[in-house]
C-alpha atoms as a PDB file:
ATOM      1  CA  UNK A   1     -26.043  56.112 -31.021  1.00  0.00           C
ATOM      2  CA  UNK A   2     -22.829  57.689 -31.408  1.00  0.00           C
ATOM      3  CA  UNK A   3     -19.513  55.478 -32.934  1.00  0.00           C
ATOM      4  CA  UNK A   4     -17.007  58.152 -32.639  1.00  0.00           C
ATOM      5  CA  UNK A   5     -14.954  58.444 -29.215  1.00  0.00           C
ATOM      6  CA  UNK A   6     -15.541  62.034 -29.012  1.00  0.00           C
ATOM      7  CA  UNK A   7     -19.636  61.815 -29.915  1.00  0.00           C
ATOM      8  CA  UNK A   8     -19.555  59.017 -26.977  1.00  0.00           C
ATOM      9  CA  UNK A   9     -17.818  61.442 -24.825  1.00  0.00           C
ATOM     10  CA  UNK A  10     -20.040  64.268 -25.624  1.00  0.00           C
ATOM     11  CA  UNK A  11     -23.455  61.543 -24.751  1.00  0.00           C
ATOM     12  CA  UNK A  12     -21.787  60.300 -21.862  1.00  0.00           C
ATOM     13  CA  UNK A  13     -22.029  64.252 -20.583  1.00  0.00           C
ATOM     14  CA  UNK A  14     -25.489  65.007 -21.485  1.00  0.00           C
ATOM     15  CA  UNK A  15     -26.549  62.177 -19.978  1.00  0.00           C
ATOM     16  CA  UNK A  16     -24.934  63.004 -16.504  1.00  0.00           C
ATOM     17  CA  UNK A  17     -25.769  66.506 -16.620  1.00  0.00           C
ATOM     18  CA  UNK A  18     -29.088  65.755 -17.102  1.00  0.00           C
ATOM     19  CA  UNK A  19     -28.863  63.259 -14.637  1.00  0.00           C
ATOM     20  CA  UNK A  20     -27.711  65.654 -12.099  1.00  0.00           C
ATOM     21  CA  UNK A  21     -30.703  68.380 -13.196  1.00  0.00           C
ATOM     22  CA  UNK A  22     -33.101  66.016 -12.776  1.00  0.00           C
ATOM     23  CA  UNK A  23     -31.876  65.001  -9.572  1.00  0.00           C
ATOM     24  CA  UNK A  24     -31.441  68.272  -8.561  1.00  0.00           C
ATOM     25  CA  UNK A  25     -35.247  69.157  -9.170  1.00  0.00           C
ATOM     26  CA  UNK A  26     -36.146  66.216  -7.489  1.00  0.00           C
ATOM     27  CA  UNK A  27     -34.326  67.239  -4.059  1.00  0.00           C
ATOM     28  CA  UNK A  28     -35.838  70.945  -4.544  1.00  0.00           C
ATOM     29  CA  UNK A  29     -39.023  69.250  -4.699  1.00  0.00           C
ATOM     30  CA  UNK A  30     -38.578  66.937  -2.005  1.00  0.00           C
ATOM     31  CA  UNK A  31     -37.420  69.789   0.696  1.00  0.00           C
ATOM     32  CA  UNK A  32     -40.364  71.634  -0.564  1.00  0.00           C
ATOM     33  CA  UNK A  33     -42.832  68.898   0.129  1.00  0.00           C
ATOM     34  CA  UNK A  34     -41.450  67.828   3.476  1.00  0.00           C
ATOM     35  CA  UNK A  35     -41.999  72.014   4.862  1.00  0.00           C
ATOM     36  CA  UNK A  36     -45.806  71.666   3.667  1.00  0.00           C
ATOM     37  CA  UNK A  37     -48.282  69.879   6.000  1.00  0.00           C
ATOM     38  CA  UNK A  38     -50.855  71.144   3.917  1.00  0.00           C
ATOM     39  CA  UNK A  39     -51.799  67.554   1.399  1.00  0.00           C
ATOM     40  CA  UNK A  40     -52.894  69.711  -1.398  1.00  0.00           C
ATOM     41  CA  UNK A  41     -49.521  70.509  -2.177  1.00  0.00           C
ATOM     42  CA  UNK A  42     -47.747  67.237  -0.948  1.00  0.00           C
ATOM     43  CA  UNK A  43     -49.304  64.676  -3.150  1.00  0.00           C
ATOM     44  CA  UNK A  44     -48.541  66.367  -6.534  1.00  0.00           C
ATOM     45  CA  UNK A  45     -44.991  67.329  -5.434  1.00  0.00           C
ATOM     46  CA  UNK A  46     -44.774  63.340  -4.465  1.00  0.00           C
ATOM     47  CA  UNK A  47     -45.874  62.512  -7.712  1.00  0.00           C
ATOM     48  CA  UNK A  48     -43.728  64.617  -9.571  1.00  0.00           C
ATOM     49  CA  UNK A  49     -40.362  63.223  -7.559  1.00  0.00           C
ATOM     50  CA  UNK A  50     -41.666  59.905  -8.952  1.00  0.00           C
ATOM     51  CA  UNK A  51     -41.738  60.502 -12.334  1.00  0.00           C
ATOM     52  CA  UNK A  52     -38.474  62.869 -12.231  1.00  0.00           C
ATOM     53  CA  UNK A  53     -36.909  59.378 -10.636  1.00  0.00           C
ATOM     54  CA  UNK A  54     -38.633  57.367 -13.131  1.00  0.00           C
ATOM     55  CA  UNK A  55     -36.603  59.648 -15.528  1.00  0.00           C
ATOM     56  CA  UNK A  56     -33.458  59.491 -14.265  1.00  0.00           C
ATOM     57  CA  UNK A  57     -33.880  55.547 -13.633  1.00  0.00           C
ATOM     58  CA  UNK A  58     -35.043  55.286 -17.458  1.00  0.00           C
ATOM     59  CA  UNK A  59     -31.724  57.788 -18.566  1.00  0.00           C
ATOM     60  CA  UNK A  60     -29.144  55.838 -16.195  1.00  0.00           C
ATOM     61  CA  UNK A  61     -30.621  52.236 -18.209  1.00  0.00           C
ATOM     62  CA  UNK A  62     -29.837  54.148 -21.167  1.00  0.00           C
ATOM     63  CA  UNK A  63     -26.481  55.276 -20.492  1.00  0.00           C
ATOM     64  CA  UNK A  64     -25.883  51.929 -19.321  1.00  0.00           C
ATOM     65  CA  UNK A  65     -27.284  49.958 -22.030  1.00  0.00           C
ATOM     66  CA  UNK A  66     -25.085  51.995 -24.458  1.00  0.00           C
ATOM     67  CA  UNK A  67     -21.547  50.924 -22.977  1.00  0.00           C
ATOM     68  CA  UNK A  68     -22.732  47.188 -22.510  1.00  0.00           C
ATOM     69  CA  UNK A  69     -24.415  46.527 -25.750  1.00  0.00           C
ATOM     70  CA  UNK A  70     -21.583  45.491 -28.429  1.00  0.00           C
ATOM     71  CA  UNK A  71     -22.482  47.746 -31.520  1.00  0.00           C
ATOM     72  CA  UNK A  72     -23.282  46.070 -34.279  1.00  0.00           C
ATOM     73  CA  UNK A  73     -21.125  46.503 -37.731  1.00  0.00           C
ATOM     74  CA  UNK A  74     -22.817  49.554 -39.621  1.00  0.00           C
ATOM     75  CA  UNK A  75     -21.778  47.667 -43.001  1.00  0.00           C
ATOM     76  CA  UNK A  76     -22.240  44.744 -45.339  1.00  0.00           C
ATOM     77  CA  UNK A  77     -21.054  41.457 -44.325  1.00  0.00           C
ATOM     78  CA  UNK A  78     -16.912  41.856 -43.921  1.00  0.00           C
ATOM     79  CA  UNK A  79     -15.591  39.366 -46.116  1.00  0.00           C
ATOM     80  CA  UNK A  80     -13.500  36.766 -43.812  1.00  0.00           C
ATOM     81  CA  UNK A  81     -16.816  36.932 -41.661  1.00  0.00           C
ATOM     82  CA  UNK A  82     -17.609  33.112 -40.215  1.00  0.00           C
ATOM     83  CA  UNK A  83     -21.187  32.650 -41.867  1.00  0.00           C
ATOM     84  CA  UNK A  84     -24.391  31.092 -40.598  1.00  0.00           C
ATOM     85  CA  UNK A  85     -26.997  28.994 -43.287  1.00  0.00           C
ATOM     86  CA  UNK A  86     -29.491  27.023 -42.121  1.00  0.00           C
ATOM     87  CA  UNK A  87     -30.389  23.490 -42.710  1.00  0.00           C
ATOM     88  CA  UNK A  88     -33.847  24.238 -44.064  1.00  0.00           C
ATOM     89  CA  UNK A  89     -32.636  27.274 -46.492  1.00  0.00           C
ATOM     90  CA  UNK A  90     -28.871  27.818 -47.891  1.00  0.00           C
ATOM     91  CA  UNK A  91     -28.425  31.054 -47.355  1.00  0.00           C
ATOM     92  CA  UNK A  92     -26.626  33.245 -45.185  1.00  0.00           C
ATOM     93  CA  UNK A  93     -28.878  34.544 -42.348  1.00  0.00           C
ATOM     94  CA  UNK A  94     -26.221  35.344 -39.541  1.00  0.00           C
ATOM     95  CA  UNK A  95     -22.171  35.935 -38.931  1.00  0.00           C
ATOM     96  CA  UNK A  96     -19.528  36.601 -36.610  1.00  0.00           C
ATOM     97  CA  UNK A  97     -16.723  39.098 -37.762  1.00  0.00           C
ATOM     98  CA  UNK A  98     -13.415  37.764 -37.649  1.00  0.00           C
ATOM     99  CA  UNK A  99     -12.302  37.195 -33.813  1.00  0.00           C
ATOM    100  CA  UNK A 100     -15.445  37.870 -32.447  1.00  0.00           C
ATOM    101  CA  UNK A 101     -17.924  35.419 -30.684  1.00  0.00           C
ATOM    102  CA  UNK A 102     -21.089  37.174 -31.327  1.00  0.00           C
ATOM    103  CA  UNK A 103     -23.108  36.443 -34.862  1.00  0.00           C
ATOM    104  CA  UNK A 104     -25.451  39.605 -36.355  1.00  0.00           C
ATOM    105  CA  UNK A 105     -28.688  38.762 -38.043  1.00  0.00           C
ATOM    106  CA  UNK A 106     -27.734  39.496 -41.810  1.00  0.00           C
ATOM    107  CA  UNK A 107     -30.958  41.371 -42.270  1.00  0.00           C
ATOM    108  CA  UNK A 108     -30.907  43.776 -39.943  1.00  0.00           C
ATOM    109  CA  UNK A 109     -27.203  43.488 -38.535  1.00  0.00           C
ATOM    110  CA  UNK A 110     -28.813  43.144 -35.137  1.00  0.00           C
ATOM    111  CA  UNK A 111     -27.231  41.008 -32.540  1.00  0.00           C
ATOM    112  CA  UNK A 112     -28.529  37.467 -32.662  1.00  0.00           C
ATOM    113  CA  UNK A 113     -26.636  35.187 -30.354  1.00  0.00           C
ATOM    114  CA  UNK A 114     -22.894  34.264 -29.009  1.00  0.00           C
ATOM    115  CA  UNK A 115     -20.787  31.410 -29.437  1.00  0.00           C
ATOM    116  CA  UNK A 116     -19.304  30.103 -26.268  1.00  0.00           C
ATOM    117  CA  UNK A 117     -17.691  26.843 -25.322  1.00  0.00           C
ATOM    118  CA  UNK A 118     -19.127  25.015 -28.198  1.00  0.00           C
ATOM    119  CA  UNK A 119     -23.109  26.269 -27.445  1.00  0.00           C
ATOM    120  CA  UNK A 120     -24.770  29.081 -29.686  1.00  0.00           C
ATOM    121  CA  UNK A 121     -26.449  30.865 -26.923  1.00  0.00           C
ATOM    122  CA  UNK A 122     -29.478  33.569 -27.598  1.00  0.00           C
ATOM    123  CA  UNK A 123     -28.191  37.024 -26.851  1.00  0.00           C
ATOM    124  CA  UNK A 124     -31.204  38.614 -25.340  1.00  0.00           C
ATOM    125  CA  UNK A 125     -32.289  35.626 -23.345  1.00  0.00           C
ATOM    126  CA  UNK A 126     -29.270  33.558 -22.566  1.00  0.00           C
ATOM    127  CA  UNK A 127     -30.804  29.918 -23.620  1.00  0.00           C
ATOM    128  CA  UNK A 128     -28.777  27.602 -25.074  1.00  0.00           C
ATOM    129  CA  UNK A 129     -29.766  27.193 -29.070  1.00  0.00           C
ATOM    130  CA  UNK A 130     -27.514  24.965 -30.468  1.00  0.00           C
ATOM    131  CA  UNK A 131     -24.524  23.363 -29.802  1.00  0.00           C
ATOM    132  CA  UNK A 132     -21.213  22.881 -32.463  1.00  0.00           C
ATOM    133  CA  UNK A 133     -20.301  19.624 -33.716  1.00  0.00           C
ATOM    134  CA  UNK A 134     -17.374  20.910 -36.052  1.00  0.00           C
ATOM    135  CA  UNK A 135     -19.215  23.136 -38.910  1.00  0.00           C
ATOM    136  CA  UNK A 136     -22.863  22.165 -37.611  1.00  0.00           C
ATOM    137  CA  UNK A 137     -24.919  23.378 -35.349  1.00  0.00           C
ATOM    138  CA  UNK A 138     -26.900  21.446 -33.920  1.00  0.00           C
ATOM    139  CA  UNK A 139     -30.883  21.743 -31.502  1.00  0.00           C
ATOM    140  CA  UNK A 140     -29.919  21.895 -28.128  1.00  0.00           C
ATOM    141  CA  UNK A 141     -33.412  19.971 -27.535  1.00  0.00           C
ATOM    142  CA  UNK A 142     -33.874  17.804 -30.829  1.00  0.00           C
ATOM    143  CA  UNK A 143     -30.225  17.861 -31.426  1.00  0.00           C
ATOM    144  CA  UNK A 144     -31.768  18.421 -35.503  1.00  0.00           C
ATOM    145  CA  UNK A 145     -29.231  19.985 -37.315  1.00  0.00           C
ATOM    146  CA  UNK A 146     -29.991  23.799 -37.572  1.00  0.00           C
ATOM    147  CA  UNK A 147     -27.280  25.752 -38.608  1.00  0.00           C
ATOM    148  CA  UNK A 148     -23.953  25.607 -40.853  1.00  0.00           C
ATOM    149  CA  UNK A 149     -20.585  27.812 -41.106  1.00  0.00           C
ATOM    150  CA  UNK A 150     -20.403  28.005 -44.296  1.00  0.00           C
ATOM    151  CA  UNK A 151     -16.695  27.740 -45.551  1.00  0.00           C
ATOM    152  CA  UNK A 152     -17.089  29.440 -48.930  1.00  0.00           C
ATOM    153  CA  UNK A 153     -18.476  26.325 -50.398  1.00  0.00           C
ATOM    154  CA  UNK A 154     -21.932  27.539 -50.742  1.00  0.00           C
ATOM    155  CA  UNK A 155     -23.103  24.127 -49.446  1.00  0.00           C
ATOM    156  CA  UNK A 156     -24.444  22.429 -47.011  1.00  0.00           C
ATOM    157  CA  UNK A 157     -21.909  19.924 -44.977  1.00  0.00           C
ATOM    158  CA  UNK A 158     -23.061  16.357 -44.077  1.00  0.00           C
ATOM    159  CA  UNK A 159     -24.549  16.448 -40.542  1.00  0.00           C
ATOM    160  CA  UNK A 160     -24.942  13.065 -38.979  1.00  0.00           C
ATOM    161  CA  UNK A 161     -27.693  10.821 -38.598  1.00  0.00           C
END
C-alpha cells in the first residue's frame, strides 16, 4: 500500500481503470447473452458476468478500504507516543502517536483500538474494552484494571480497589 501522494494517485487510477475494463467486459458480455436464446451459450456468459462483478465488487472494497483505513506508523514507537502496559505484564504492548486517538499493537504496528469519550473501543469490532479512570484502564465488564498509560515511569499506577 502506497504512502506517497503521487503512488496513491497512481493506485487510485489502476484501480478505476480496471474498474471500468471489467465493467466494460461485463456489459459486452451481457448484450451478448441477452441476443442468444440458445442456453448453451447463456449460462456460461451469466456466470462469467458474475464473477467479473464479483471482481469489481472485491476491487471497489479495496479501493475503499485503502482511503478509510488510517495507516499505521511504518516505524518504531515515536518517542512522545502515549503508551499502553498491562496490569498483568509491564510492558509496552500498544500506543497512540501524539494527537491521535487510535493505539497500534507494538508488535506488529497494527491498529488495535480507539480512544473515545473516555472508552477504549476495539477497532475492528466496535465493542467497548475498557473505559479511562485517569491513567487506568479499566474492563468494561469486570471493571478489573487492564491497561496503564505509562508516563515514563516504567510502573504501574495504583488502580483502585
Amino acid at each position: 500500500m502506497a504512502t506517497d501522494p503521487d503512488d496513491i494517485d497512481r493506485e487510485t487510477e489502476l484501480y478505476d481503470r480496471l474498474v471500468n475494463r471489467l465493467f466494460g467486459a461485463s456489459l459486452s458480455l451481457s448484450a451478448l447473452a441477452s441476443g442468444s436464446v440458445d442456453s448453451s451459450v447463456t449460462r456460461p456468459v451469466q456466470h462469467a458476468i458474475e464473477q467479473l462483478d464479483a471482481a469489481i465488487a472485491e476491487l471497489r472494497q479495496a479501493s475503499l478500504a485503502r482511503v478509510v483505513t488510517p495507516e499505521p506508523p511504518s516505524f518504531a514507537i515515536p518517542g512522545d507516543a502515549r503508551r499502553l502496559c498491562r496490569f498483568s505484564i509491564a510492558e509496552i504492548f500498544a500506543y497512540a502517536p501524539q494527537g491521535h486517538a487510535e493505539y497500534f499493537l507494538a508488535t506488529d504496528h497494527m491498529l488495535w483500538a480507539r480512544e473515545t469519550q473516555g472508552l477504549l473501543v476495539a477497532a475492528a469490532s466496535g465493542t467497548a474494552l475498557a473505559r479511562r479512570e485517569g491513567r487506568v484502564f479499566y474492563d468494561a465488564q469486570s471493571d478489573a484494571p487492564l491497561y496503564y498509560e505509562d508516563g515514563g515511569e516504567h510502573r504501574a499506577p495504583t488502580a483502585r480497589t
